[in-house]
Structure formats: C-alpha cells, structure tokens
C-alpha atoms as a PDB file:
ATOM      1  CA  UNK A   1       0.000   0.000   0.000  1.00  0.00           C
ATOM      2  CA  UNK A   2       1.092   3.370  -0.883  1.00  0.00           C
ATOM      3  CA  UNK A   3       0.885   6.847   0.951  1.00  0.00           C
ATOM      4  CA  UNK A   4      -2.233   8.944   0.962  1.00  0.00           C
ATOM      5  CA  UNK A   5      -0.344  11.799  -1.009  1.00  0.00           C
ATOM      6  CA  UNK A   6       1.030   9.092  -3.582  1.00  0.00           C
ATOM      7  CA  UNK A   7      -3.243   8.233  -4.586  1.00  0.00           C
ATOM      8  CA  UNK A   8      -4.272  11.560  -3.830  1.00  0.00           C
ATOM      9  CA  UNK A   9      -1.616  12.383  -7.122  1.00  0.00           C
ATOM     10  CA  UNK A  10      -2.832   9.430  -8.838  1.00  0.00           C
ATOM     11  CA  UNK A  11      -6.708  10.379  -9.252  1.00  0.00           C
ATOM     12  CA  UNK A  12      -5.465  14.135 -10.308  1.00  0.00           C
ATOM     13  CA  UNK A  13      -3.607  13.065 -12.872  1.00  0.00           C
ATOM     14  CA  UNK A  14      -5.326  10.512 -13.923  1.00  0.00           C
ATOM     15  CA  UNK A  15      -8.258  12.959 -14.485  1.00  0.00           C
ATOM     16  CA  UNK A  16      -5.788  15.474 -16.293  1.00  0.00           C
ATOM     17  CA  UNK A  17      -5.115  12.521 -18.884  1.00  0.00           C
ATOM     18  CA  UNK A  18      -9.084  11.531 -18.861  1.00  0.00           C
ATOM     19  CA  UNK A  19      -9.251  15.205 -20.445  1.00  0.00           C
ATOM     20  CA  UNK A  20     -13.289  15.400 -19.990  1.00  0.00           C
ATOM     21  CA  UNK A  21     -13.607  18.969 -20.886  1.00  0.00           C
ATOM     22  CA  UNK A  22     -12.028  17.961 -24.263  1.00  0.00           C
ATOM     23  CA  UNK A  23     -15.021  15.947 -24.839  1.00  0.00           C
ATOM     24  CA  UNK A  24     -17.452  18.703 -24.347  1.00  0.00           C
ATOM     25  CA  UNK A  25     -18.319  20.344 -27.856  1.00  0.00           C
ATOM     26  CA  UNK A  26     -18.542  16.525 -28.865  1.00  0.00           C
ATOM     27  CA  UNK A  27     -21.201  15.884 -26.026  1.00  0.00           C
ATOM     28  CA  UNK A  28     -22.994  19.022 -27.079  1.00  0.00           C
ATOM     29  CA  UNK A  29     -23.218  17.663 -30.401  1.00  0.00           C
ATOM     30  CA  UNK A  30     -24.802  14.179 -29.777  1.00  0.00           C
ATOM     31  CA  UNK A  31     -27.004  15.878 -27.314  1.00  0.00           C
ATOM     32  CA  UNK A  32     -28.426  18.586 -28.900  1.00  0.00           C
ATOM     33  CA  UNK A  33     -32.156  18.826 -29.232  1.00  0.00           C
ATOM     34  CA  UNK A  34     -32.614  15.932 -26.569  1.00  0.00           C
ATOM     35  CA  UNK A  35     -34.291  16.644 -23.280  1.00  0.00           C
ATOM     36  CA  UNK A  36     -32.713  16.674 -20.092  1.00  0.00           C
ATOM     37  CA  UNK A  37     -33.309  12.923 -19.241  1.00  0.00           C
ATOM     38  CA  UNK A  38     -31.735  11.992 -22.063  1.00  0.00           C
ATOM     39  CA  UNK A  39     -28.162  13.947 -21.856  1.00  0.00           C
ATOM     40  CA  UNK A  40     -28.198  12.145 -18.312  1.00  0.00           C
ATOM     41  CA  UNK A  41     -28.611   8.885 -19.051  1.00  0.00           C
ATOM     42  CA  UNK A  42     -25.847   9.514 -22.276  1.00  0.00           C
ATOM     43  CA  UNK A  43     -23.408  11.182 -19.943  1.00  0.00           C
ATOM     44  CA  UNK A  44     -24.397   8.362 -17.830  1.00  0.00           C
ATOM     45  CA  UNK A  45     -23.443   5.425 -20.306  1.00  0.00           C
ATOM     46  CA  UNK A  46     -20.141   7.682 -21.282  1.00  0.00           C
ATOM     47  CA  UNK A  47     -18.817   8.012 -18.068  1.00  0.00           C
ATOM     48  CA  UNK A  48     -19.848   4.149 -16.794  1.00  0.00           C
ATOM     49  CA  UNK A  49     -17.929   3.029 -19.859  1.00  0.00           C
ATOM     50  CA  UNK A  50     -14.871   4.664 -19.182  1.00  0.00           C
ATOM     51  CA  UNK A  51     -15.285   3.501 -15.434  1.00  0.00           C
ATOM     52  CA  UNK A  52     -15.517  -0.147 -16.854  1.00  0.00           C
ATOM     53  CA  UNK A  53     -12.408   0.042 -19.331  1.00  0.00           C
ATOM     54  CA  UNK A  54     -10.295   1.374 -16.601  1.00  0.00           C
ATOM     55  CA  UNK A  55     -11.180  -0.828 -14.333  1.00  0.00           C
ATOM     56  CA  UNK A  56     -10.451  -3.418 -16.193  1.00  0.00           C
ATOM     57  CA  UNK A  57      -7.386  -2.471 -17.429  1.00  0.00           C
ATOM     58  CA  UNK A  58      -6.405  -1.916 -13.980  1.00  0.00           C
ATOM     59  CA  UNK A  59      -7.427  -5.519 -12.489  1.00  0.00           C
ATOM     60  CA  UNK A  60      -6.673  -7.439 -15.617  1.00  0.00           C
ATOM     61  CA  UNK A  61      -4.011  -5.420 -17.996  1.00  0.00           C
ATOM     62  CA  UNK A  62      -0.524  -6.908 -17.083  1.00  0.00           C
ATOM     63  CA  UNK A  63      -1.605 -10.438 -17.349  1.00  0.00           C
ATOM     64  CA  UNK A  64      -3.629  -9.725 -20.612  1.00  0.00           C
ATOM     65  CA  UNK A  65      -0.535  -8.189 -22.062  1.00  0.00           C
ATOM     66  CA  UNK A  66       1.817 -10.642 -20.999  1.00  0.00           C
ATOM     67  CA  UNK A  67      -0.769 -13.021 -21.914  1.00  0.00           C
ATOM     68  CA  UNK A  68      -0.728 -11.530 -25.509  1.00  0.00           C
ATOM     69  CA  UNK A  69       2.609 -11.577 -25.609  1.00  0.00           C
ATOM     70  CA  UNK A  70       3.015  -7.626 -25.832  1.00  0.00           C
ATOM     71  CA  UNK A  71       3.784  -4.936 -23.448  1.00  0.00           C
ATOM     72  CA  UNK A  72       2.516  -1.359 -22.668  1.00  0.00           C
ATOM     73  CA  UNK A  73       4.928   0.260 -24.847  1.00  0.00           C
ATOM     74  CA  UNK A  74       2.942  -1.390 -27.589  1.00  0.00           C
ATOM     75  CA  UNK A  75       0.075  -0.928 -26.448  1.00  0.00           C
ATOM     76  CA  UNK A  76       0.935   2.954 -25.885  1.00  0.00           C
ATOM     77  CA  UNK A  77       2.091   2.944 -29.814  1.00  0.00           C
ATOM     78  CA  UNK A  78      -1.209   1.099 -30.939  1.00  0.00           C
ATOM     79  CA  UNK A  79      -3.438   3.250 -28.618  1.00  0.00           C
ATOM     80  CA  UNK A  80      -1.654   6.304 -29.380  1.00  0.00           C
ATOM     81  CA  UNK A  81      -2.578   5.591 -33.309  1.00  0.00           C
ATOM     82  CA  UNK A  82      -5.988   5.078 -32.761  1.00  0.00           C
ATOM     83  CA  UNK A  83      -6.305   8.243 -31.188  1.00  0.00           C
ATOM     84  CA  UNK A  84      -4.692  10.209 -33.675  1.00  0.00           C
ATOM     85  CA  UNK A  85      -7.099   8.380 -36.254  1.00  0.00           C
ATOM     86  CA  UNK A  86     -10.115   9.063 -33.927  1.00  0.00           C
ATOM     87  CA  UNK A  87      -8.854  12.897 -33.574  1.00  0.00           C
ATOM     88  CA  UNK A  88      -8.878  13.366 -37.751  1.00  0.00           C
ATOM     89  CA  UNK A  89     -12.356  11.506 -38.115  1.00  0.00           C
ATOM     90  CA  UNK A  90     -13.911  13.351 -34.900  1.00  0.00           C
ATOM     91  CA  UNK A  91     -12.896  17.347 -35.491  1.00  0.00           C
ATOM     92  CA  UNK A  92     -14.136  19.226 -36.543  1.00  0.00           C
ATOM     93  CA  UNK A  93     -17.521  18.215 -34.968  1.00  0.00           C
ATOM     94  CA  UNK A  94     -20.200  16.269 -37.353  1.00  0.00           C
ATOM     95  CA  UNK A  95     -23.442  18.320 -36.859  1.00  0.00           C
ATOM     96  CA  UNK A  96     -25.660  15.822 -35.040  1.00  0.00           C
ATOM     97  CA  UNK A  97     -29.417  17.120 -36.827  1.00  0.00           C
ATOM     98  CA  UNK A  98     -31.702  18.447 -33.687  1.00  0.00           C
ATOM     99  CA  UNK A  99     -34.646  16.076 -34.780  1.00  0.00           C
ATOM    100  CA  UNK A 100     -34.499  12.659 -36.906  1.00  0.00           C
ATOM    101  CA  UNK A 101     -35.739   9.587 -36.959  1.00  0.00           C
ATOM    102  CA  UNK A 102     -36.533   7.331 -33.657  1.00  0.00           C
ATOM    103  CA  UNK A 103     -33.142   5.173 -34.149  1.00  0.00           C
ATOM    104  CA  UNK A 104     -31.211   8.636 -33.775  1.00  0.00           C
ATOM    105  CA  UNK A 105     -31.629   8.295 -29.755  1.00  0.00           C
ATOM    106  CA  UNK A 106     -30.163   4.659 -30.192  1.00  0.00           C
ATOM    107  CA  UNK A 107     -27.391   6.011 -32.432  1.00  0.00           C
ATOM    108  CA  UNK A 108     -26.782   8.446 -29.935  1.00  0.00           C
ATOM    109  CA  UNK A 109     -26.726   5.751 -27.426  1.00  0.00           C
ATOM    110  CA  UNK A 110     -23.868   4.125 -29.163  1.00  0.00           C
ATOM    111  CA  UNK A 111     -21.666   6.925 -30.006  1.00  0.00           C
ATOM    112  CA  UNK A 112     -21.804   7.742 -25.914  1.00  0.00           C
ATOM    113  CA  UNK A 113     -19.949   4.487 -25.700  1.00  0.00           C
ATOM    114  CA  UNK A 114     -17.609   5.013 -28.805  1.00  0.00           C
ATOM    115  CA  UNK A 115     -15.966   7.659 -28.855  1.00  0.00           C
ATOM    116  CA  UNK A 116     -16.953   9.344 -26.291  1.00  0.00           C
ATOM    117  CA  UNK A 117     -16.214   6.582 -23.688  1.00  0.00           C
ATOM    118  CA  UNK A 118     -14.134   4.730 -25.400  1.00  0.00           C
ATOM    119  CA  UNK A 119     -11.328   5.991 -26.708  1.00  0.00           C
ATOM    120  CA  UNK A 120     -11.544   9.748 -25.823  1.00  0.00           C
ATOM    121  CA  UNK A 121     -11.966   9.318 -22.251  1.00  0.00           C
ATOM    122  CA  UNK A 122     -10.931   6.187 -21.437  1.00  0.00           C
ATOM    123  CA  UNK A 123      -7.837   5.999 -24.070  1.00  0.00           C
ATOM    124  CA  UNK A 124      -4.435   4.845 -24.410  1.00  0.00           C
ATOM    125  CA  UNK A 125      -2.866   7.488 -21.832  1.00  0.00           C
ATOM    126  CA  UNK A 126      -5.399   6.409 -19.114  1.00  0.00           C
ATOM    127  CA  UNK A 127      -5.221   2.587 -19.446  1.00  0.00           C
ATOM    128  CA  UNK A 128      -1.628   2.914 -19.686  1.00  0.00           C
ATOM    129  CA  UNK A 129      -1.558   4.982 -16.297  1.00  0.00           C
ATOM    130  CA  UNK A 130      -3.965   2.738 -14.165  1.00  0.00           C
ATOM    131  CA  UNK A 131      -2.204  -0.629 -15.357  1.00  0.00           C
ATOM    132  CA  UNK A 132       0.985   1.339 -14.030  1.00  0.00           C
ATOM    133  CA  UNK A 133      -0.127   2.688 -11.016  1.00  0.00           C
ATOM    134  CA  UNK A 134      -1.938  -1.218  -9.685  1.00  0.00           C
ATOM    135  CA  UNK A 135       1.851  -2.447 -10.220  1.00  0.00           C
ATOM    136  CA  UNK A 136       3.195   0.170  -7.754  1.00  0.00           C
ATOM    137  CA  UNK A 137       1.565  -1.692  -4.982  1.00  0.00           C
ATOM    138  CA  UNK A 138       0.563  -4.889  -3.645  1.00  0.00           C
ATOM    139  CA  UNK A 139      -2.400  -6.196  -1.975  1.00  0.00           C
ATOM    140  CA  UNK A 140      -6.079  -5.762  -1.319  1.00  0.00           C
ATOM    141  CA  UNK A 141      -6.233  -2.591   0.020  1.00  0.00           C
ATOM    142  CA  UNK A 142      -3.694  -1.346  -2.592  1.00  0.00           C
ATOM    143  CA  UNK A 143      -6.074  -2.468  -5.599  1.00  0.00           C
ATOM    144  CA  UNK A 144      -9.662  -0.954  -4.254  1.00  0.00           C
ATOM    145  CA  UNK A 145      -7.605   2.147  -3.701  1.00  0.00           C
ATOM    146  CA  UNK A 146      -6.862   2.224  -7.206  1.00  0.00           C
ATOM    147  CA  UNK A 147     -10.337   1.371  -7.985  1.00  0.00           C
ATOM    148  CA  UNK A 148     -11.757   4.210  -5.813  1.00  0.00           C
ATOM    149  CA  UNK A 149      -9.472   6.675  -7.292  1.00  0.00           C
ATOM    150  CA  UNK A 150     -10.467   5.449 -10.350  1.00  0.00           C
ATOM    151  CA  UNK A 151     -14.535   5.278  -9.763  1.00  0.00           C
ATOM    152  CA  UNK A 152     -14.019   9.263  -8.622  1.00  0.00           C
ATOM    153  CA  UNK A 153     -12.353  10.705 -11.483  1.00  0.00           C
ATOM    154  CA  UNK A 154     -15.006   9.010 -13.770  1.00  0.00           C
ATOM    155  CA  UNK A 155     -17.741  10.426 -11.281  1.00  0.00           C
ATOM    156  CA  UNK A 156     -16.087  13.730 -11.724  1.00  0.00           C
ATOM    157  CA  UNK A 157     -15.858  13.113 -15.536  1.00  0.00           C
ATOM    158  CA  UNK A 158     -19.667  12.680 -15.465  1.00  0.00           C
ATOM    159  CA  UNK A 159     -20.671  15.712 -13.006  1.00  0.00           C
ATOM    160  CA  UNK A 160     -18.911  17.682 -15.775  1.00  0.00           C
ATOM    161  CA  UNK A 161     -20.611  16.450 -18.485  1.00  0.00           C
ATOM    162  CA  UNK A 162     -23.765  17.090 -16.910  1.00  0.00           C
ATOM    163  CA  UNK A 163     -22.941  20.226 -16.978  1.00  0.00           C
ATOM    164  CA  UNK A 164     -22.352  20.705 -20.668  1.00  0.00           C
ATOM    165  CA  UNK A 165     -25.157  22.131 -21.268  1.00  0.00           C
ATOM    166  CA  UNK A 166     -24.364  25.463 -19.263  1.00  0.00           C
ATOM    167  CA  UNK A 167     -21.115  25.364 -20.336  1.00  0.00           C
ATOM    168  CA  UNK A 168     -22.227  25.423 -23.873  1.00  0.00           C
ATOM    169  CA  UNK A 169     -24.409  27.817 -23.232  1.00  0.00           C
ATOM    170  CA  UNK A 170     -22.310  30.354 -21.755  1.00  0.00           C
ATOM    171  CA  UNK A 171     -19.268  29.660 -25.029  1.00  0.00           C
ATOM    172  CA  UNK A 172     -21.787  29.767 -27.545  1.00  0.00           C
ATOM    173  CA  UNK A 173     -21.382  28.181 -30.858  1.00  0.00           C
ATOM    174  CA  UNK A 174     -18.482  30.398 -31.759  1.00  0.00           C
ATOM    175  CA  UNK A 175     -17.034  29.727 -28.652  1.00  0.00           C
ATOM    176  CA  UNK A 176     -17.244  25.778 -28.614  1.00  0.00           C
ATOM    177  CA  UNK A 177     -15.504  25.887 -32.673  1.00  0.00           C
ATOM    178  CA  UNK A 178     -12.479  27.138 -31.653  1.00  0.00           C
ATOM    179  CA  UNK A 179     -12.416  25.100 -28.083  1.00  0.00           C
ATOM    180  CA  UNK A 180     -13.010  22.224 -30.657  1.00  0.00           C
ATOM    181  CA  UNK A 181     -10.299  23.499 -33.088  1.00  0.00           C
ATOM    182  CA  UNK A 182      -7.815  23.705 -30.210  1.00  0.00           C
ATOM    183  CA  UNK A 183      -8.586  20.829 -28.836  1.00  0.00           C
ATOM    184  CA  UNK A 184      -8.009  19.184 -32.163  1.00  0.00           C
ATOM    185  CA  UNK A 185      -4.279  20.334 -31.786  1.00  0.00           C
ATOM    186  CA  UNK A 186      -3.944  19.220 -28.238  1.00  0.00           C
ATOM    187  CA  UNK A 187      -5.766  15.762 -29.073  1.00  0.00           C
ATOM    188  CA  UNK A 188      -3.395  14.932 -32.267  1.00  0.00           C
ATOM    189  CA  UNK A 189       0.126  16.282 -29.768  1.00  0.00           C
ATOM    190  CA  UNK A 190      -0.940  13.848 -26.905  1.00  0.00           C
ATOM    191  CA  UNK A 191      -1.363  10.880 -29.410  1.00  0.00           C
ATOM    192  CA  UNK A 192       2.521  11.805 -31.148  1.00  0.00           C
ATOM    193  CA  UNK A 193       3.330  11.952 -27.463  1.00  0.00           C
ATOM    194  CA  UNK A 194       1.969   8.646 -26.304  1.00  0.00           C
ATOM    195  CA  UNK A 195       3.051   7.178 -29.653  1.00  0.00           C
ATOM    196  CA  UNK A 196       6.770   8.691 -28.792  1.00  0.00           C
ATOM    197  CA  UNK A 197       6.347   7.048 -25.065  1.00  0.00           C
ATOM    198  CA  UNK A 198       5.579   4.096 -26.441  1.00  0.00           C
ATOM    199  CA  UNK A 199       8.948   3.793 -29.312  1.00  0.00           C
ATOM    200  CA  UNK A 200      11.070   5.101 -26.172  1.00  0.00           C
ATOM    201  CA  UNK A 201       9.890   1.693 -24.452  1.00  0.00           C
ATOM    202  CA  UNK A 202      10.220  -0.335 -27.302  1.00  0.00           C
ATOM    203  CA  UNK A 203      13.445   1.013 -28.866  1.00  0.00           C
ATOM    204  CA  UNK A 204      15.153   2.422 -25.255  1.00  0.00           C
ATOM    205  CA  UNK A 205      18.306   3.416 -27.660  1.00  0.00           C
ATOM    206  CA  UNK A 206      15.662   6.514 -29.147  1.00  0.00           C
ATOM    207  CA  UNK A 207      15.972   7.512 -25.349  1.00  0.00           C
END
C-alpha cells in the first residue's frame, strides 16, 4: 500500500489525462435537441464506460498483455494511433441534426460508448496509467484504492458532463468551434506523445 499523497496524485492526474472537458463540444453535439433525461442517461453510459475500461485495465491489464505476448509500450504505440485516427475523423464536430428519426436516440446511445467513452476518455494514456499505477503496490487494500481513485475521477468526468449544457451555453457556438479546433491540436500532440512514449519503451536506444 502506498501513501495517501502518492493516490491523492494518482486520481489528479489521472483525471488530467481523462481530459473530460475535451469531450465537451462533442457531447454538445450528440445531445443537442434531446431533453434533459436523455443527456443524463448519455453522460451516464459515457462516463460508466470509461469507469468499466479502466477498471479493467487496472485488475486485468498486465496479465492480458503478458498473456498476448506484448507490453505497454505497444500498447501505448497502438493506442496512441488510434487516437490520432479518432482525432482526424472526430474534429471538426459532425453536426448531429436536432430532430431525426426514432433510431437517432439509439445512435446516440452508441456513439456515448464510442468515442466518447471509449477511446476519448478512457484511451491509451489512461489505461496505460492505471495498469501502471496497480503495479506500484501490492495487496487488497492497494487495488480498491486504485479502484476508488479510479470510480471518482469518472464520477467527476460525469458531473462535468452534466454540466455541458451550461457550459455550452455560456461559449456559444463560436465559442465551442475554436475550443473544438484547439482541442483538435492538443488531441493529435498527446497521441505523437503517447506514440513517442511508447517507441522510447520499445526502442530504449531513441531515449
């Protein structure tokens, strides 16, 4: 078991590299035109998702990767080009129309599990983190620690969401473009910087 301070660091960071506010303008999007209920329960199935991956990674990672024969430096290259793929095909934002046809809610439904869960919150820099930060420690206690820390950030990650709506709001369309523009850049630099992570641990002579 680790110190207090040393978790305490862990769940901030970890919800620095969960980047939910860069997921915003793409929430707006899916949501817009839906009622109240609805941009719950989607915020809902986005942030449970993310909770789930994590998790996951965090209880099962190392033994799936040794399993697989690969290691997180791989999995920090592969992960870091999916993002970069998902950050071309995703911004600018897709106009989501305000009414459609019933199957719209369900399509909505789905894209609150990919992308927004999965990989834009709970991505390559995230799973990476939590599979290193379970290895730190040992034990019980050590591993629902983790899992707390982990459960809060995605709590936070929803609570935010929720809160789209005024944050929208208050931007305004102009506003959310260029948050969405900018976030493009900062999106595509974190996946050349995970994907750089990742060669570093493959190839330590780039070091």
């Amino acid at each position: 078991m680790l110190q207090w301070t040393e978790y305490l660091s862990f769940a901030t960071s970890l919800l620095a590299v969960l980047t939910p506010f860069a997921v915003v303008p793409l929430f707006l999007s899916l949501t817009e035109g839906l009622p109240s209920s609805e941009c719950s329960r989607i915020a809902t199935v986005a942030a449970v998702t993310a909770a789930f991956v994590l998790v996951v990674a965090a209880l099962l990672g190392q033994p799936v990767l040794t399993a697989l024969g690969t290691s997180i430096g791989s999995l920090r290259v592969g992960g870091g080009l999916v993002l970069l793929l998902m950050t071309f095909s995703t911004f600018p934002l897709h106009h989501v129309p305000s009414h459609g046809a019933p199957e719209l809610g369900h399509t909505r439904s789905c894209d609150a599990v990919v992308p927004l869960g999965l990989p834009l919150l709970a991505g390559p820099a995230p799973i990476s983190r939590v599979i290193s930060e379970m290895h730190k420690g040992t034990g019980l206690c050590h591993d629902a620690l983790v899992t707390c820390c982990i459960l809060s950030t995605c709590a936070a990650t929803w609570a935010l969401l929720r809160l789209a709506q005024p944050i929208g709001s208050r931007l305004g369309r102009n506003g959310l473009t260029i948050i969405s523009r900018l976030l493009a850049l900062l999106s595509a630099a974190t996946a050349v910087e995970i994907i750089t992570s990742g060669l570093r641990a493959l190839f330590p002579v780039l070091g």
